[in-house]
C-alpha atoms as a PDB file:
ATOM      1  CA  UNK A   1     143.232 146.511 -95.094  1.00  0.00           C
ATOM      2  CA  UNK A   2     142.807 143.105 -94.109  1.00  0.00           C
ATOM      3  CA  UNK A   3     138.717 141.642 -93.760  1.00  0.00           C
ATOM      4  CA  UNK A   4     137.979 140.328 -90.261  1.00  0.00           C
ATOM      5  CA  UNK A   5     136.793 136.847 -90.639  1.00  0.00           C
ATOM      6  CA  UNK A   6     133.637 136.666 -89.063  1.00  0.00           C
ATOM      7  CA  UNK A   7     133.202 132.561 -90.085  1.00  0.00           C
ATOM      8  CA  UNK A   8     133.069 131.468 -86.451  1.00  0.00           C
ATOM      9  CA  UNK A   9     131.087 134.004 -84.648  1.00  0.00           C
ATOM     10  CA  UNK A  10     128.028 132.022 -84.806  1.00  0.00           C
ATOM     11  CA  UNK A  11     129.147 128.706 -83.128  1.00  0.00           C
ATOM     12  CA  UNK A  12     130.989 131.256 -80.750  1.00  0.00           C
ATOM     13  CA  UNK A  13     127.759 133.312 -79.869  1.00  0.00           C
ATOM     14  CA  UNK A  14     125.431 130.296 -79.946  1.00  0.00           C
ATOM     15  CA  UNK A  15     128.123 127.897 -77.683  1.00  0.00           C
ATOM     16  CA  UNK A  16     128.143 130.907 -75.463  1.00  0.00           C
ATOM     17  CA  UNK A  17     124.193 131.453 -74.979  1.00  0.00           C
ATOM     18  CA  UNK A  18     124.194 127.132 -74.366  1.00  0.00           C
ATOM     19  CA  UNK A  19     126.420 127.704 -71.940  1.00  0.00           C
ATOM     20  CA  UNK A  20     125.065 130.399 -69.841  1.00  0.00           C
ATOM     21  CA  UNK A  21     122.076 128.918 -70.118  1.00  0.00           C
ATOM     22  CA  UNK A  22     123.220 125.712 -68.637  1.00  0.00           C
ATOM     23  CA  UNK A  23     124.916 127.548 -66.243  1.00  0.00           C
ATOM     24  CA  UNK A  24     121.658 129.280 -64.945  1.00  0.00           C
ATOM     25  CA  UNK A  25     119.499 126.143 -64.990  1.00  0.00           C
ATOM     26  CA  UNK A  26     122.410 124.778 -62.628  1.00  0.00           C
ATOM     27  CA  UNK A  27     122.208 127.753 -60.250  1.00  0.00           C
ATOM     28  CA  UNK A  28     118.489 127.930 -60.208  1.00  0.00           C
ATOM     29  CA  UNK A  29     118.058 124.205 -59.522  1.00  0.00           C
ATOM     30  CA  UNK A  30     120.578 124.372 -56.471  1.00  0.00           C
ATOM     31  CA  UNK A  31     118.258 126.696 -54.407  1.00  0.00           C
ATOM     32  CA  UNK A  32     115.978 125.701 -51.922  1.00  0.00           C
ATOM     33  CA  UNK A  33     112.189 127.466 -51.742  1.00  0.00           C
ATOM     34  CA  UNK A  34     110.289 127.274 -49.256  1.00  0.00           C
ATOM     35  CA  UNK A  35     107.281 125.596 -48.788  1.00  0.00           C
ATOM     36  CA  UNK A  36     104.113 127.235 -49.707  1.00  0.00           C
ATOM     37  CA  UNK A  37     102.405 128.776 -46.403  1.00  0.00           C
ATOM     38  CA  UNK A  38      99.716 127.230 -45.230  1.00  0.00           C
ATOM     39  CA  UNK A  39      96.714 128.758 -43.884  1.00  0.00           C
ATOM     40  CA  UNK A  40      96.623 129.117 -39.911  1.00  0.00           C
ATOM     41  CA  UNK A  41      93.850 128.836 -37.698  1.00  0.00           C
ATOM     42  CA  UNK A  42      93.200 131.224 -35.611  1.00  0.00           C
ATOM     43  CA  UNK A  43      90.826 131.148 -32.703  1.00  0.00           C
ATOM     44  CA  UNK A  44      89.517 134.266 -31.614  1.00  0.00           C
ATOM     45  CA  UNK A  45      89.626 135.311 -28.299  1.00  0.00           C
ATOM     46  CA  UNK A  46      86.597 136.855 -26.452  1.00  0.00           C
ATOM     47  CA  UNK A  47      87.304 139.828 -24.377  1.00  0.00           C
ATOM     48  CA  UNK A  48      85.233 141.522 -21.690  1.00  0.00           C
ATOM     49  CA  UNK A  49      84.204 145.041 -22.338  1.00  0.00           C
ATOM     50  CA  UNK A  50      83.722 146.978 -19.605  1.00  0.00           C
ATOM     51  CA  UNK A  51      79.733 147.057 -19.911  1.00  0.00           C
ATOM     52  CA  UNK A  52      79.812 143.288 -20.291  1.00  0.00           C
ATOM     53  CA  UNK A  53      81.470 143.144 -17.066  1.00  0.00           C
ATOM     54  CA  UNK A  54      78.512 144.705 -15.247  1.00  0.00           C
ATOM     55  CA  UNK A  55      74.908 144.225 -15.200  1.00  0.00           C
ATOM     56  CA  UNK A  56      73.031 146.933 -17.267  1.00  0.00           C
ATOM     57  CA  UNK A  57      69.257 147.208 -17.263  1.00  0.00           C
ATOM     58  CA  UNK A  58      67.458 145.997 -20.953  1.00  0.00           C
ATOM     59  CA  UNK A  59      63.681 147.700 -21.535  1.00  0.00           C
ATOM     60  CA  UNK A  60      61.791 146.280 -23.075  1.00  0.00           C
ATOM     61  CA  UNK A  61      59.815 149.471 -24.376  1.00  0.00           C
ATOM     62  CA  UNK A  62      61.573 152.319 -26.484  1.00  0.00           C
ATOM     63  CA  UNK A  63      62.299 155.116 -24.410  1.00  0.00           C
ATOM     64  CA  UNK A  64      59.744 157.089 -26.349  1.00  0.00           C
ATOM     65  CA  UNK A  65      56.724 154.735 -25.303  1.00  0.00           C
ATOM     66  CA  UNK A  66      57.236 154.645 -21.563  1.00  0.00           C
ATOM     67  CA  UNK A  67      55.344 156.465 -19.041  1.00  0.00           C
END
């Protein structure tokens, strides 16, 4: 039975990993990102609840004090 002659399978391996690694850096360098997001301000709207709408009576004593 004849060997197999495994002399070149090294530069073949290695030449391959080169060139999918080239290959990669390519394709990865072709692609566009998008800028990081920035932060947004945001003002905050006041809204009107119902018993800010109105006038409601304030004591000035705790319910438990009056007379």
């Amino acid at each position: 039975m004849p060997q197999l002659d495994t002399s070149t399978w090294f530069i073949t391996i290695i030449s391959s990993m080169i060139t999918l690694f080239i290959l990669f850096q390519l394709k990865i360098s072709t692609q566009t990102f998008s800028p990081a997001p920035s932060p947004k301000v945001m003002t905050t709207q006041k809204t009107k609840t119902p018993w800010e709408l109105k006038w409601t009576k304030i004591y000035s004593l705790p319910l438990s004090l009056q007379q």
